[in-house]
Protein backbone atom coordinates (compact mmCIF):
# COMPACT_ATOMS: atom_id res chain seq x y z
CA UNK A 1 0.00 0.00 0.00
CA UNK A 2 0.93 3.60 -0.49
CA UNK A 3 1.03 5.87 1.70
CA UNK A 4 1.22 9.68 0.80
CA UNK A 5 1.19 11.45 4.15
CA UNK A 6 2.11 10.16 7.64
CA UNK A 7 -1.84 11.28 8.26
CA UNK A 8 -2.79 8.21 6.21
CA UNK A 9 -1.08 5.88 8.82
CA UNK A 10 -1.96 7.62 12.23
CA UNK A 11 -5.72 9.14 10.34
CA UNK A 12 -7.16 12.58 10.43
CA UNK A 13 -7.08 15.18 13.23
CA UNK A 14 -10.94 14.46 14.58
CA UNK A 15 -13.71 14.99 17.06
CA UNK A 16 -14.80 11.54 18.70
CA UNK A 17 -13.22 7.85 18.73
CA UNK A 18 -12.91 6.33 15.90
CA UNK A 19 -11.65 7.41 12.09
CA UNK A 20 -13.79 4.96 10.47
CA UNK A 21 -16.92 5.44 12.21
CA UNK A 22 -16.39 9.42 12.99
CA UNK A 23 -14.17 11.16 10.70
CA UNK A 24 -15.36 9.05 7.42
CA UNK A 25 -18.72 9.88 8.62
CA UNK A 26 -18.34 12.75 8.71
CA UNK A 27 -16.55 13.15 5.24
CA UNK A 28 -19.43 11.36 3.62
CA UNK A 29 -21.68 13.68 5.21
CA UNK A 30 -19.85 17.13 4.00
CA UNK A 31 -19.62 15.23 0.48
CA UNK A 32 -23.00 14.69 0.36
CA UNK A 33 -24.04 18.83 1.18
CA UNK A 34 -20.96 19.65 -1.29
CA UNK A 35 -23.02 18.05 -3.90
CA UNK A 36 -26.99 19.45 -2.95
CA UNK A 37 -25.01 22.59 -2.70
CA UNK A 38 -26.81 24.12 0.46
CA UNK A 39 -28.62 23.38 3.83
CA UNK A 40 -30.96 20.46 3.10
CA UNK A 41 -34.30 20.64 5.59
CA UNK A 42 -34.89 17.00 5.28
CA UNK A 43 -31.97 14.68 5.89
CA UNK A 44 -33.12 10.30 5.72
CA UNK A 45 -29.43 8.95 6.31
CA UNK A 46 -29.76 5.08 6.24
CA UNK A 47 -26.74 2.77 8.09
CA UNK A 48 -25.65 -0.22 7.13
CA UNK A 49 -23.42 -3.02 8.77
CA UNK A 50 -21.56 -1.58 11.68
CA UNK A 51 -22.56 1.39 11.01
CA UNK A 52 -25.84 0.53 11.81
CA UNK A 53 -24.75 -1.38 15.09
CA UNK A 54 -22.32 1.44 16.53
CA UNK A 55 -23.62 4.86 15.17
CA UNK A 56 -24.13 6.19 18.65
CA UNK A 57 -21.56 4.71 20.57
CA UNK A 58 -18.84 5.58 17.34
CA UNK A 59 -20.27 9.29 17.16
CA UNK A 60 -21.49 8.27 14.01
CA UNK A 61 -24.64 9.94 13.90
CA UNK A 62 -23.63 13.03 14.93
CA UNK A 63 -20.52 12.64 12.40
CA UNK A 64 -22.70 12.65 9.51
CA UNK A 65 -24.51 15.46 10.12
CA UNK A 66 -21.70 17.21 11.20
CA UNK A 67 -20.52 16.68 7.66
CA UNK A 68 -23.96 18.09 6.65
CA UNK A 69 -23.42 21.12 8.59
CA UNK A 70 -19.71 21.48 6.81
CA UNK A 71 -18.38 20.94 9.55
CA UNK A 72 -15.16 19.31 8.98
CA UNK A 73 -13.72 16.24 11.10
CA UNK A 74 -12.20 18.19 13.92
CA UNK A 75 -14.84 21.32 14.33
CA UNK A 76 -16.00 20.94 18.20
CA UNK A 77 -19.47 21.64 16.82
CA UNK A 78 -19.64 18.44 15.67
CA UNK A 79 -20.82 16.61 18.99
CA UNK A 80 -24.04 19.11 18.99
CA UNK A 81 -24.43 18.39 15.23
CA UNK A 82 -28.40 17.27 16.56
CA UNK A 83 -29.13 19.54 17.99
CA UNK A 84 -27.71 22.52 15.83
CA UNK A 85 -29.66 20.58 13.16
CA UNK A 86 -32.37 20.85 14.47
CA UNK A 87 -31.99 24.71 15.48
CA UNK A 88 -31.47 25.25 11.45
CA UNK A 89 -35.29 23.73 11.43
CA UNK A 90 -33.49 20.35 9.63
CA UNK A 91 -35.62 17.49 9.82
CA UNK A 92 -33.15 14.32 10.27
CA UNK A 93 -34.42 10.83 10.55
CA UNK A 94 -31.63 7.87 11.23
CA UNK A 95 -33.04 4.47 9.15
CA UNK A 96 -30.78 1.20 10.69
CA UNK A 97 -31.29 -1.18 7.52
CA UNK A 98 -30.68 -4.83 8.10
CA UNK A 99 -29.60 -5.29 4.50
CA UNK A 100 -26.19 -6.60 3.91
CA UNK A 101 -23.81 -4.07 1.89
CA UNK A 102 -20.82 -4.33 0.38
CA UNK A 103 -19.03 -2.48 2.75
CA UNK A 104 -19.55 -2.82 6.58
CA UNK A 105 -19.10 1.15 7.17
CA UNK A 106 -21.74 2.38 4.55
CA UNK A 107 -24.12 4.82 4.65
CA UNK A 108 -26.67 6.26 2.26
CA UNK A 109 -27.89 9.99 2.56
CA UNK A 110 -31.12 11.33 1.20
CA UNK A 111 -31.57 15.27 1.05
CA UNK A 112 -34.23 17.53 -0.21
CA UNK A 113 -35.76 20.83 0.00
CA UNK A 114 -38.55 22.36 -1.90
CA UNK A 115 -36.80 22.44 -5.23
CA UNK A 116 -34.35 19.67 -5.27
CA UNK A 117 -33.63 16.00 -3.98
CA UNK A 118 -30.14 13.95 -4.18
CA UNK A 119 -29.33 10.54 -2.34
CA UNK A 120 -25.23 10.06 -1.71
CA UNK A 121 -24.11 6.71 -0.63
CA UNK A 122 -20.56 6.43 0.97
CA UNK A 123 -18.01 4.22 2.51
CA UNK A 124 -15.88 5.02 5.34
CA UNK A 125 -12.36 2.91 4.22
CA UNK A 126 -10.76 3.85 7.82
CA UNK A 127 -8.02 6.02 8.62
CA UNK A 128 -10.79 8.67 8.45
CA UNK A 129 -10.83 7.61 4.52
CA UNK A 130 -14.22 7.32 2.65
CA UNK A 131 -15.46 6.56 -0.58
CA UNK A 132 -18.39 7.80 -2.43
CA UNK A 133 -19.82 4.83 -4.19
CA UNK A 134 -22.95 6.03 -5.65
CA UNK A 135 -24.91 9.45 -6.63
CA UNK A 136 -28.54 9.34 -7.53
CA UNK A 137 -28.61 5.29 -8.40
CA UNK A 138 -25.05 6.00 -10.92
CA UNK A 139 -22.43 3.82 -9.69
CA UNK A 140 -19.45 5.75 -9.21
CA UNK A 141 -16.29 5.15 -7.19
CA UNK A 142 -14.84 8.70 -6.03
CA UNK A 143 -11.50 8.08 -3.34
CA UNK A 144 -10.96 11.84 -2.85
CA UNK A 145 -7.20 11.16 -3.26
CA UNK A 146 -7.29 14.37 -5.26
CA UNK A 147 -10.29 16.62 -6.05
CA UNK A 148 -13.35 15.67 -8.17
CA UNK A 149 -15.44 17.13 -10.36
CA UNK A 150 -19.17 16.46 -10.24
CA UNK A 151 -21.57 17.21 -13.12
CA UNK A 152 -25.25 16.22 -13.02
CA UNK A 153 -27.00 17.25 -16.67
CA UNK A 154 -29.27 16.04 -19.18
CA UNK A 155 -28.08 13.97 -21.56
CA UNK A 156 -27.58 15.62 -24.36
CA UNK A 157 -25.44 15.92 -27.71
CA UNK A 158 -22.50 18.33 -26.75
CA UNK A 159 -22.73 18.93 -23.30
CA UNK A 160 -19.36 16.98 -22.52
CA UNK A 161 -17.29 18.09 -25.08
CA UNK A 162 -18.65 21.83 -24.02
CA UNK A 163 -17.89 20.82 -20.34
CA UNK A 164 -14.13 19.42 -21.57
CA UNK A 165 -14.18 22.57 -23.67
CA UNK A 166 -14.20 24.94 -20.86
CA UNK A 167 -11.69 23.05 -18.85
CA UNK A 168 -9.26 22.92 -21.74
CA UNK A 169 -9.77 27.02 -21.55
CA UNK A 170 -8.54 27.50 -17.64
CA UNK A 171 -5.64 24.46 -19.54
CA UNK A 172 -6.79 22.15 -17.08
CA UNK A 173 -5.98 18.75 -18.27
CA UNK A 174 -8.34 15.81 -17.19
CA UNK A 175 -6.84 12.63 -15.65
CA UNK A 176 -9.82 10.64 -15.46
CA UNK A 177 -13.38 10.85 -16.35
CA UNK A 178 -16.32 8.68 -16.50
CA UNK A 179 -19.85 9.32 -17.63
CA UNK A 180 -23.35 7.89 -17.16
CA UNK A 181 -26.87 8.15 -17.80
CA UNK A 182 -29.82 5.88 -16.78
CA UNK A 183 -31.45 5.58 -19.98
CA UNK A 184 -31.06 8.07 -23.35
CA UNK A 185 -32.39 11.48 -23.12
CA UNK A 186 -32.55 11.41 -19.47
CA UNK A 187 -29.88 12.59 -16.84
CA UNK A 188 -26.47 11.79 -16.31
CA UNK A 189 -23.38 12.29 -14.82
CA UNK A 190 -19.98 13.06 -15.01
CA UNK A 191 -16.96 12.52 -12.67
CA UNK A 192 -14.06 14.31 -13.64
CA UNK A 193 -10.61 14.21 -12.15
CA UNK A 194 -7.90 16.73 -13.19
CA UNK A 195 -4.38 17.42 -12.85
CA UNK A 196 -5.10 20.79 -12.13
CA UNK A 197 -7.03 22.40 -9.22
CA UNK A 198 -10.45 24.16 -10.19
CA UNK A 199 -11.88 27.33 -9.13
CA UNK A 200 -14.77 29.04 -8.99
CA UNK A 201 -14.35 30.76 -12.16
CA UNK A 202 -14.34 27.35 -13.97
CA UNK A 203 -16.92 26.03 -11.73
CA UNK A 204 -19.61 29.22 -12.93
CA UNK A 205 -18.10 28.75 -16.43
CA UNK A 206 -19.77 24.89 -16.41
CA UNK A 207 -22.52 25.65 -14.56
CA UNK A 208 -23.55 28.14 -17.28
CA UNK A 209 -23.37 25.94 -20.11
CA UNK A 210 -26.74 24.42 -21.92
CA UNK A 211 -28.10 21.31 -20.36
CA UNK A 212 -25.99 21.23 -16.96
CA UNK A 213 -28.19 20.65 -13.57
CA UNK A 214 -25.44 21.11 -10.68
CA UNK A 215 -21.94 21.41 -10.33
CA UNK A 216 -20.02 20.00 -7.62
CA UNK A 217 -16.06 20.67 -6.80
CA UNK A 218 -15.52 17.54 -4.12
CA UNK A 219 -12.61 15.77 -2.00
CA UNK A 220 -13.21 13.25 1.13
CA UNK A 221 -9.87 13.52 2.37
């Protein structure tokens, strides 16, 4: 295995016990807003595995809404994430699903508000590590290891040569990207890695173009 920080042997600098159950949480949490792009008022987070057998003792509860907050892994706020939740009028409901995953340490995260719905589902890898496995029902497999560039849109002729288009204008070269779409016609998605970082100049730049949904700039570690 490589390592490329002594944080990925001793893990992350965190609130609460454990890196798998706490700080991953918590990173699939502040994925999960990154992507819905504001303060959801109705969070469903479903646990699977341990996660489903630990979440209180671990922290993990209040982890994952920390994340939803933006909080990251060591803001003190995170052990009142409830109740600050619930202050912001948040309406979060904790589902414990028997249902064997792939992962022990997963987690799937429903948000909405009156315009908009998205369901994240995550793995927490330990060391405070996680893994975004799946956005809307597209199988994706996001490490965070460097940033990542999320595109919902409608599938349409164009829109990813426009979107690879605009990066090659900020000369941003793309390292990796995969695409998906549930049927023809309907949405999709794109994850995009690149070599170099992205701002938020780039980031208005795509979310201006024809046929794009949401824009997300993400990294879970």
């Amino acid at each position: 295995m490589k390592y490329h920080s002594v944080f990925d042997i001793i893990g992350p600098v965190m609130i609460g016990p454990s890196s798998s159950h706490t700080a991953g949480a918590a990173r699939i949490g502040r994925v999960a807003r990154s992507i819905f792009g504001r303060m959801p008022k109705k969070a469903i987070i479903t646990l699977y595995g341990s996660f489903a057998n630990t979440y209180k003792g671990h922290g993990t509860d209040v982890a994952i809404v920390g994340g939803l907050l933006d909080f990251d892994t060591y803001d003190n706020r995170i052990v009142d994430s409830l109740v600050i939740a619930k202050d912001f009028g948040i309406d979060v409901q904790f589902v414990i699903s028997e249902e064997e995953a792939d992962h022990p340490n997963t987690a799937k995260i429903h948000l909405e508000d009156d315009h908009n719905s998205l369901e994240v589902t995550g793995i927490s890898i330990g060391g405070g590590k996680a893994e975004i496995t799946e956005i809307n029902g597209f199988k994706i497999k996001v490490s965070g290891n460097i940033p990542s560039l999320i595109v919902i849109h409608e599938d349409r002729f164009g829109v990813i040569a426009s979107v690879s288009n605009v990066l090659s204008l900020f000369e941003i070269n793309i390292g990796y990207m995969e695409v998906a779409r549930k049927e023809k016609g309907s949405t999709a998605l794109m994850v995009i890695e690149t070599d170099q970082p992205i701002n938020q100049e780039v980031m208005k730049e795509i979310e201006g173009l024809l046929h794009v949904k949401r824009v997300a700039l993400l990294k879970t570690s």
